[in-house]
PDB file of N, CA and C in Angstrom:
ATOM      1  N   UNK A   1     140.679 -38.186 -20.462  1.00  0.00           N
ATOM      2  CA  UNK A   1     140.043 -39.451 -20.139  1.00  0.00           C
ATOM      3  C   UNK A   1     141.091 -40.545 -19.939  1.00  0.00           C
ATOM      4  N   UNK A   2     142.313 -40.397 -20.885  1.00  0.00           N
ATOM      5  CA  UNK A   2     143.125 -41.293 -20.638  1.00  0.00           C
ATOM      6  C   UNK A   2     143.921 -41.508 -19.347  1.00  0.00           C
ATOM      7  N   UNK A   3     144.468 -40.324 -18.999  1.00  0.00           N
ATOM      8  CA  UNK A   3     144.472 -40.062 -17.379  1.00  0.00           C
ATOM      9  C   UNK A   3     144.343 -40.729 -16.669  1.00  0.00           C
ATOM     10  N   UNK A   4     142.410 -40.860 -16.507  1.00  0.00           N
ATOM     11  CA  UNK A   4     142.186 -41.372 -15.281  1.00  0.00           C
ATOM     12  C   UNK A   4     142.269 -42.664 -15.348  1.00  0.00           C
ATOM     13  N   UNK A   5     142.611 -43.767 -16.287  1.00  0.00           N
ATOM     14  CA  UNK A   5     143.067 -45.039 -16.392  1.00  0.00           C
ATOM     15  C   UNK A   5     144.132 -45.544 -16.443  1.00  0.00           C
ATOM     16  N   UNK A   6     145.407 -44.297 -16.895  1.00  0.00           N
ATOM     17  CA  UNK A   6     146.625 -44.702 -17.169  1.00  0.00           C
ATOM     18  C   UNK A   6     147.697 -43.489 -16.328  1.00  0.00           C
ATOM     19  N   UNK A   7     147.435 -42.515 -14.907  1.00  0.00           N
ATOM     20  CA  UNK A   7     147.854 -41.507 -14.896  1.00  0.00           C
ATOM     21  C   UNK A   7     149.216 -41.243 -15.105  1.00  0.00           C
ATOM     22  N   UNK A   8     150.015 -42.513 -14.881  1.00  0.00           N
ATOM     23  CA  UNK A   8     151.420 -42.248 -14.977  1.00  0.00           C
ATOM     24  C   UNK A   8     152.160 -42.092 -16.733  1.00  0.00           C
ATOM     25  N   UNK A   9     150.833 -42.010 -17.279  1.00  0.00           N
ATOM     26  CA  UNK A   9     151.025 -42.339 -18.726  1.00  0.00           C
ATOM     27  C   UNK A   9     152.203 -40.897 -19.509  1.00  0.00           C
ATOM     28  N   UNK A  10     151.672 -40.268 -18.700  1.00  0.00           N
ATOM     29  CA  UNK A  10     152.589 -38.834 -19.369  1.00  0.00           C
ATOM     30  C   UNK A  10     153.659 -38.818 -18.947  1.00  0.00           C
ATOM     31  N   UNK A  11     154.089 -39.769 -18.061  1.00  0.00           N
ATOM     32  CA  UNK A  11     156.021 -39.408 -17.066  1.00  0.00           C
ATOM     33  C   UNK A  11     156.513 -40.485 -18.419  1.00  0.00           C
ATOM     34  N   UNK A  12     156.376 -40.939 -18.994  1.00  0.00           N
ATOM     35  CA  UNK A  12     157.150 -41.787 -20.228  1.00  0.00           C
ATOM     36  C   UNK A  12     156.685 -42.569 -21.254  1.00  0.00           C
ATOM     37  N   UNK A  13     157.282 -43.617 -21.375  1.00  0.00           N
ATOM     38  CA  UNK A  13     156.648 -44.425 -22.474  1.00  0.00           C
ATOM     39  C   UNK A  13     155.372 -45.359 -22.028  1.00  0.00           C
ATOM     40  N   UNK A  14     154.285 -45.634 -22.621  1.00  0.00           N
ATOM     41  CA  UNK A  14     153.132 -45.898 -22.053  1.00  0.00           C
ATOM     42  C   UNK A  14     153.340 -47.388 -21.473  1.00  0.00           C
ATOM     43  N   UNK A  15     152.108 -47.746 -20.716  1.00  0.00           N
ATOM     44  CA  UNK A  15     152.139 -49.227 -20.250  1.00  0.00           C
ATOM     45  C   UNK A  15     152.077 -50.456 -21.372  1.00  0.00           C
ATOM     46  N   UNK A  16     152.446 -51.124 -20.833  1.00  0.00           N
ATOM     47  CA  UNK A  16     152.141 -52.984 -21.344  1.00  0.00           C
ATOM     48  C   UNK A  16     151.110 -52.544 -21.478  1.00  0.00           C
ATOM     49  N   UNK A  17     149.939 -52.499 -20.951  1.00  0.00           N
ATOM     50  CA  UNK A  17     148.505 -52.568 -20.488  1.00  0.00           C
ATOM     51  C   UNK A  17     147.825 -51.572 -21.893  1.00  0.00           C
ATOM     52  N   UNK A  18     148.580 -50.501 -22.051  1.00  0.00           N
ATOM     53  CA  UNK A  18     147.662 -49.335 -23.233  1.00  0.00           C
ATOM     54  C   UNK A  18     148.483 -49.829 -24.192  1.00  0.00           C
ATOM     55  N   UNK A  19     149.791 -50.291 -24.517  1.00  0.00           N
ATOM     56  CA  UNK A  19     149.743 -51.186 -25.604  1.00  0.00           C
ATOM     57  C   UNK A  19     149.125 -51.783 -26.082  1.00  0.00           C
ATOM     58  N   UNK A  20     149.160 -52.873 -25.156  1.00  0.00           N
ATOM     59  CA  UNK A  20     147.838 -53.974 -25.242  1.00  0.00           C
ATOM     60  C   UNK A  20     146.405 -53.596 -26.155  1.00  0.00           C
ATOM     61  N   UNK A  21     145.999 -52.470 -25.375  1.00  0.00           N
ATOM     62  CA  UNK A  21     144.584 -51.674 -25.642  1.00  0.00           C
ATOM     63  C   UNK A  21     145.003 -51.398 -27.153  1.00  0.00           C
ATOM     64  N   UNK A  22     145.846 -50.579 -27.630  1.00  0.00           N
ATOM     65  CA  UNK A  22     146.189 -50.115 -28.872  1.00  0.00           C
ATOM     66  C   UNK A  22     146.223 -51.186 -29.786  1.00  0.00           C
ATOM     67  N   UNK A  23     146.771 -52.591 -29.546  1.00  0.00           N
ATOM     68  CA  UNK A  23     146.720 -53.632 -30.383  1.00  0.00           C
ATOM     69  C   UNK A  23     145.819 -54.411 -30.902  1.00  0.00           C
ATOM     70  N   UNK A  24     145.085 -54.535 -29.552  1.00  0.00           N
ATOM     71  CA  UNK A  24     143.503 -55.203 -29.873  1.00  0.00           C
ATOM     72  C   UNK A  24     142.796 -54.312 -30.506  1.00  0.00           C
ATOM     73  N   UNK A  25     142.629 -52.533 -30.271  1.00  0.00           N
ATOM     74  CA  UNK A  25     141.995 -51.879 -31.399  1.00  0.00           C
ATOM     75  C   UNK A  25     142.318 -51.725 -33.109  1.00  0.00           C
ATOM     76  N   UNK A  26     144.064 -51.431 -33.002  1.00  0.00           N
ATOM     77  CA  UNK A  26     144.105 -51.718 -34.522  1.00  0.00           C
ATOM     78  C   UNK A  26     144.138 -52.884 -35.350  1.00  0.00           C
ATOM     79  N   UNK A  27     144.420 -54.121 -34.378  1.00  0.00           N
ATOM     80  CA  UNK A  27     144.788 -55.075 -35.598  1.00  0.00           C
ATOM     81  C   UNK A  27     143.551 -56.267 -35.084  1.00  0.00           C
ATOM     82  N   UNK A  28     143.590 -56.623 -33.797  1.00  0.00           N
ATOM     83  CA  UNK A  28     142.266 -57.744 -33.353  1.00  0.00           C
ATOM     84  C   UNK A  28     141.170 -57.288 -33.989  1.00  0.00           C
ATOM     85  N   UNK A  29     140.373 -56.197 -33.579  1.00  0.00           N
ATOM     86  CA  UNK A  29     138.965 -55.404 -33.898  1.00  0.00           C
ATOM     87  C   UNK A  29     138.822 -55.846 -35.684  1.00  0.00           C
ATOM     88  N   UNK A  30     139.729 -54.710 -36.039  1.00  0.00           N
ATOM     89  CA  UNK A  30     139.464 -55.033 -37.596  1.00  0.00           C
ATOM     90  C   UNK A  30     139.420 -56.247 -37.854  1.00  0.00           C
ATOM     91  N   UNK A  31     140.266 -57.334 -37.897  1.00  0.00           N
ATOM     92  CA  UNK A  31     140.543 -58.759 -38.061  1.00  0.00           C
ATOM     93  C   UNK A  31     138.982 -59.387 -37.834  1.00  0.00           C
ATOM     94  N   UNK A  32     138.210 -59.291 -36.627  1.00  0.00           N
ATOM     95  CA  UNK A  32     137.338 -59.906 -36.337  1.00  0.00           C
ATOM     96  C   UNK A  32     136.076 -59.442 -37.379  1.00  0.00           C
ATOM     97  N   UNK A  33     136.007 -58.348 -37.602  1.00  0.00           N
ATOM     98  CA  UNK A  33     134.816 -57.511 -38.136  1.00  0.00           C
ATOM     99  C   UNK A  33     135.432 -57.911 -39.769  1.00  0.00           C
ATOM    100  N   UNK A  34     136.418 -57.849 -40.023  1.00  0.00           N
ATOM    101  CA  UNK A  34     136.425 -58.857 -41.664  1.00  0.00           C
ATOM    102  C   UNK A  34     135.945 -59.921 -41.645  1.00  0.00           C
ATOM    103  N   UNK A  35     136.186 -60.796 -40.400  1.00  0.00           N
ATOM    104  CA  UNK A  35     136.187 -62.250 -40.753  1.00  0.00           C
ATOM    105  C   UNK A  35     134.848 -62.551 -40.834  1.00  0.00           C
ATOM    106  N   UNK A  36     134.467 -61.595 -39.804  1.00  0.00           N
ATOM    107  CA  UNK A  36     132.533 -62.009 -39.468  1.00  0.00           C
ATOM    108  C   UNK A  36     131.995 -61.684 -41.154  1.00  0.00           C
ATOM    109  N   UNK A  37     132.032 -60.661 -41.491  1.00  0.00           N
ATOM    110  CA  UNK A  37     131.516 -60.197 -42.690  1.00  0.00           C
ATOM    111  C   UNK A  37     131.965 -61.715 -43.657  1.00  0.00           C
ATOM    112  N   UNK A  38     133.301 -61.728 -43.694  1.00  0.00           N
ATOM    113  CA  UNK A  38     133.244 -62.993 -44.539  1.00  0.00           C
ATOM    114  C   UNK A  38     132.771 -64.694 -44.525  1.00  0.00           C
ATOM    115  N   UNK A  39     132.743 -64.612 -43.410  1.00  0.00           N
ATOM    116  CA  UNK A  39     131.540 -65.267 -42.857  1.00  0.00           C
ATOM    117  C   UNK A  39     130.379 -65.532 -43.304  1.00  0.00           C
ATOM    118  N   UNK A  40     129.947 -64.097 -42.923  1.00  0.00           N
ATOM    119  CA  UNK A  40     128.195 -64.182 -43.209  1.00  0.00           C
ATOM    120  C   UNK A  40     128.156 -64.377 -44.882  1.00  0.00           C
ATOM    121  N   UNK A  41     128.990 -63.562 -45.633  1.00  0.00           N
ATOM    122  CA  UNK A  41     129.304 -63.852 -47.461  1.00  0.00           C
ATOM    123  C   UNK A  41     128.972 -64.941 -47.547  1.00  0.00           C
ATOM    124  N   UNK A  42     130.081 -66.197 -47.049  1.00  0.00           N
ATOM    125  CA  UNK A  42     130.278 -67.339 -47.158  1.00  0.00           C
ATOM    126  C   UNK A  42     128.895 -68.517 -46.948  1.00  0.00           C
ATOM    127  N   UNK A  43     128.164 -67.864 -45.704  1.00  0.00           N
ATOM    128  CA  UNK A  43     127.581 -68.381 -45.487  1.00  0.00           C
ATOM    129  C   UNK A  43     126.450 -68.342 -46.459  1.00  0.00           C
ATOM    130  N   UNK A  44     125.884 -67.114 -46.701  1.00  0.00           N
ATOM    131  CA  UNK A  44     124.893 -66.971 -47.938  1.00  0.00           C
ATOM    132  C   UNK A  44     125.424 -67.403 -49.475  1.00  0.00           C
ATOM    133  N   UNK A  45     126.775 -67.403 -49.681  1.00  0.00           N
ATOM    134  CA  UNK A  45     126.315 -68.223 -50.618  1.00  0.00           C
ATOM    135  C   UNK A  45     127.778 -69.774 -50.397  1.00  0.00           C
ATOM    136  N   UNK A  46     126.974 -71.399 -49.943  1.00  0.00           N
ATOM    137  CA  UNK A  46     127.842 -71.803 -49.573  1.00  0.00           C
ATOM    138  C   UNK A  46     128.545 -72.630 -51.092  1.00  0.00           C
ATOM    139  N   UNK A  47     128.047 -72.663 -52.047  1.00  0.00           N
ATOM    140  CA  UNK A  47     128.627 -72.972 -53.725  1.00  0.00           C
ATOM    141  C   UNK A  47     129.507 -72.482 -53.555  1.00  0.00           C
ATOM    142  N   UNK A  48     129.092 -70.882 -54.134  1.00  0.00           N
ATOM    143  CA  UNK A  48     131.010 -70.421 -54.515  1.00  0.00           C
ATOM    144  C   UNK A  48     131.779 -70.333 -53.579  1.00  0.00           C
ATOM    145  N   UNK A  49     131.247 -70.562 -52.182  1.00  0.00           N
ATOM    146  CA  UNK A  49     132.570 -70.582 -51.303  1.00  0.00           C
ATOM    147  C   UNK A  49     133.094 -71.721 -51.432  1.00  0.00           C
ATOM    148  N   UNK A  50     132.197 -72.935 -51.762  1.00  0.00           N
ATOM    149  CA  UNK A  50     132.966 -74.470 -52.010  1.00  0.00           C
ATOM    150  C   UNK A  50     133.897 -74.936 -52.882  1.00  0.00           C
ATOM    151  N   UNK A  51     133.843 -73.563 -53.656  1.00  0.00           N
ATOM    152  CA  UNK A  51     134.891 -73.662 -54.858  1.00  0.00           C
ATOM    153  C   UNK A  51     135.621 -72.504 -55.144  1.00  0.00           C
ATOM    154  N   UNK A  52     135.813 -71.526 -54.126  1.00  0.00           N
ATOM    155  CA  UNK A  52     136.783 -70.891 -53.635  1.00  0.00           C
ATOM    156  C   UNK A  52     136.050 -69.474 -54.934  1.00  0.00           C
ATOM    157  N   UNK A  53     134.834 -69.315 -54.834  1.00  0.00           N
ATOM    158  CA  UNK A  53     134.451 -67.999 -55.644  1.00  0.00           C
ATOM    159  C   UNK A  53     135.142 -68.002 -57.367  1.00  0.00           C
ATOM    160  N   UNK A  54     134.854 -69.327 -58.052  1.00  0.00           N
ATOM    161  CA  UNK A  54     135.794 -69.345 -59.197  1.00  0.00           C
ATOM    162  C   UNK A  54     134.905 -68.727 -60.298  1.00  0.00           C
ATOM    163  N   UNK A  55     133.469 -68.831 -60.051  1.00  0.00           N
ATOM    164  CA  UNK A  55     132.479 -68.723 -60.634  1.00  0.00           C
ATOM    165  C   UNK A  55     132.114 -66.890 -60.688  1.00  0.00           C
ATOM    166  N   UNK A  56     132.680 -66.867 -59.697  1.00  0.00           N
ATOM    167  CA  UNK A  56     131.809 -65.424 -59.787  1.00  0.00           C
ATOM    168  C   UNK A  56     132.594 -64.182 -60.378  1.00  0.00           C
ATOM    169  N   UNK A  57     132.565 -63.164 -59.989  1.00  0.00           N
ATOM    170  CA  UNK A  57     132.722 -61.990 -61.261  1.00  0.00           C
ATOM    171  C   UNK A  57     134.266 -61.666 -61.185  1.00  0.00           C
ATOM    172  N   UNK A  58     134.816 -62.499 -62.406  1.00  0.00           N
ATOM    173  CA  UNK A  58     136.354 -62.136 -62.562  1.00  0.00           C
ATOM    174  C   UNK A  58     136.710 -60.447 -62.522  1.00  0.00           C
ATOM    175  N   UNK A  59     136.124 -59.529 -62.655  1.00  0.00           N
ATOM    176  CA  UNK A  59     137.022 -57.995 -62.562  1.00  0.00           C
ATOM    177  C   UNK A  59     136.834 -57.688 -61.500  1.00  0.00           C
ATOM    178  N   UNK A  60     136.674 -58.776 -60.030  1.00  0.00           N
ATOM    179  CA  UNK A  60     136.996 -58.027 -58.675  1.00  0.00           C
ATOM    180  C   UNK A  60     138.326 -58.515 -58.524  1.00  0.00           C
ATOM    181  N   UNK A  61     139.322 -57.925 -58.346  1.00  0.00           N
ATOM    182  CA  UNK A  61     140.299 -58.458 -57.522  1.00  0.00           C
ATOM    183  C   UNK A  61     140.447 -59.024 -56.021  1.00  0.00           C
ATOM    184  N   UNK A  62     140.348 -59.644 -55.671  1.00  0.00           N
ATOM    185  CA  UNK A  62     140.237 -60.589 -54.599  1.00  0.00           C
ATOM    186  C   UNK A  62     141.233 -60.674 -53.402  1.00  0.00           C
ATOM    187  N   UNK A  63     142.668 -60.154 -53.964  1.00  0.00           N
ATOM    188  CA  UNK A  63     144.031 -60.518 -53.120  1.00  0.00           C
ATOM    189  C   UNK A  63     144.062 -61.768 -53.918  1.00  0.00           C
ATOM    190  N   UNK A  64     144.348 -62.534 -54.705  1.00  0.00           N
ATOM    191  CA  UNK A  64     144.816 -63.656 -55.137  1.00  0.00           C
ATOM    192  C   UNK A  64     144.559 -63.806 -56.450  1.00  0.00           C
ATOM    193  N   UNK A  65     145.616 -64.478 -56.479  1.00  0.00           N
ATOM    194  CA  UNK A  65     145.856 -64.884 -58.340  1.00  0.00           C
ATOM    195  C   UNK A  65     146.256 -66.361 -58.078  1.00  0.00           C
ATOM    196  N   UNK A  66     145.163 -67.395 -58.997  1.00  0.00           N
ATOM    197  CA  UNK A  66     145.465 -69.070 -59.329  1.00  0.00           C
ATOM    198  C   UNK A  66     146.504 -68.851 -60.273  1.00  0.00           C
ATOM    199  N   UNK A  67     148.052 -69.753 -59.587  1.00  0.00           N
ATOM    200  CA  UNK A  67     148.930 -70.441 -60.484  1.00  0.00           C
ATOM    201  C   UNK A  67     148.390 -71.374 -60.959  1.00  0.00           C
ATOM    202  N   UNK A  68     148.342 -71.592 -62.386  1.00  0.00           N
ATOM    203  CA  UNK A  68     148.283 -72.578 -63.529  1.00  0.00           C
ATOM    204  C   UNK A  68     149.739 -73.566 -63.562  1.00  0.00           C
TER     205      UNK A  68
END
């Protein structure tokens, strides 16, 4: 399938163009589909997002730790 979009793809290193494609699938795609989800979180509940989730259940780890 790739072929018929990229045929010269097998004489070497691939195009700008299926780079491209490869980038927006691994890192754009995911990126967007977190953010939406955190989003919609945020949006349902807009309290603890106003206070950055301080309230809610300390044994999730989050990615972040408050310096004191």
């Amino acid at each position: 399938m790739t072929l018929l979009f990229f045929p010269d793809w097998t004489n070497g290193l691939p195009s700008d163009f299926l780079i491209l494609h490869f980038f927006v699938g691994a890192v754009i795609f995911p990126f967007n589909m977190i953010h939406a989800k955190a989003r919609k979180i945020d949006s349902q509940n807009p309290q603890e997002a106003a206070n950055g989730y301080k309230n809610g259940d300390n044994t999730t780890f989050f990615g972040y730790e408050e310096i004191n």
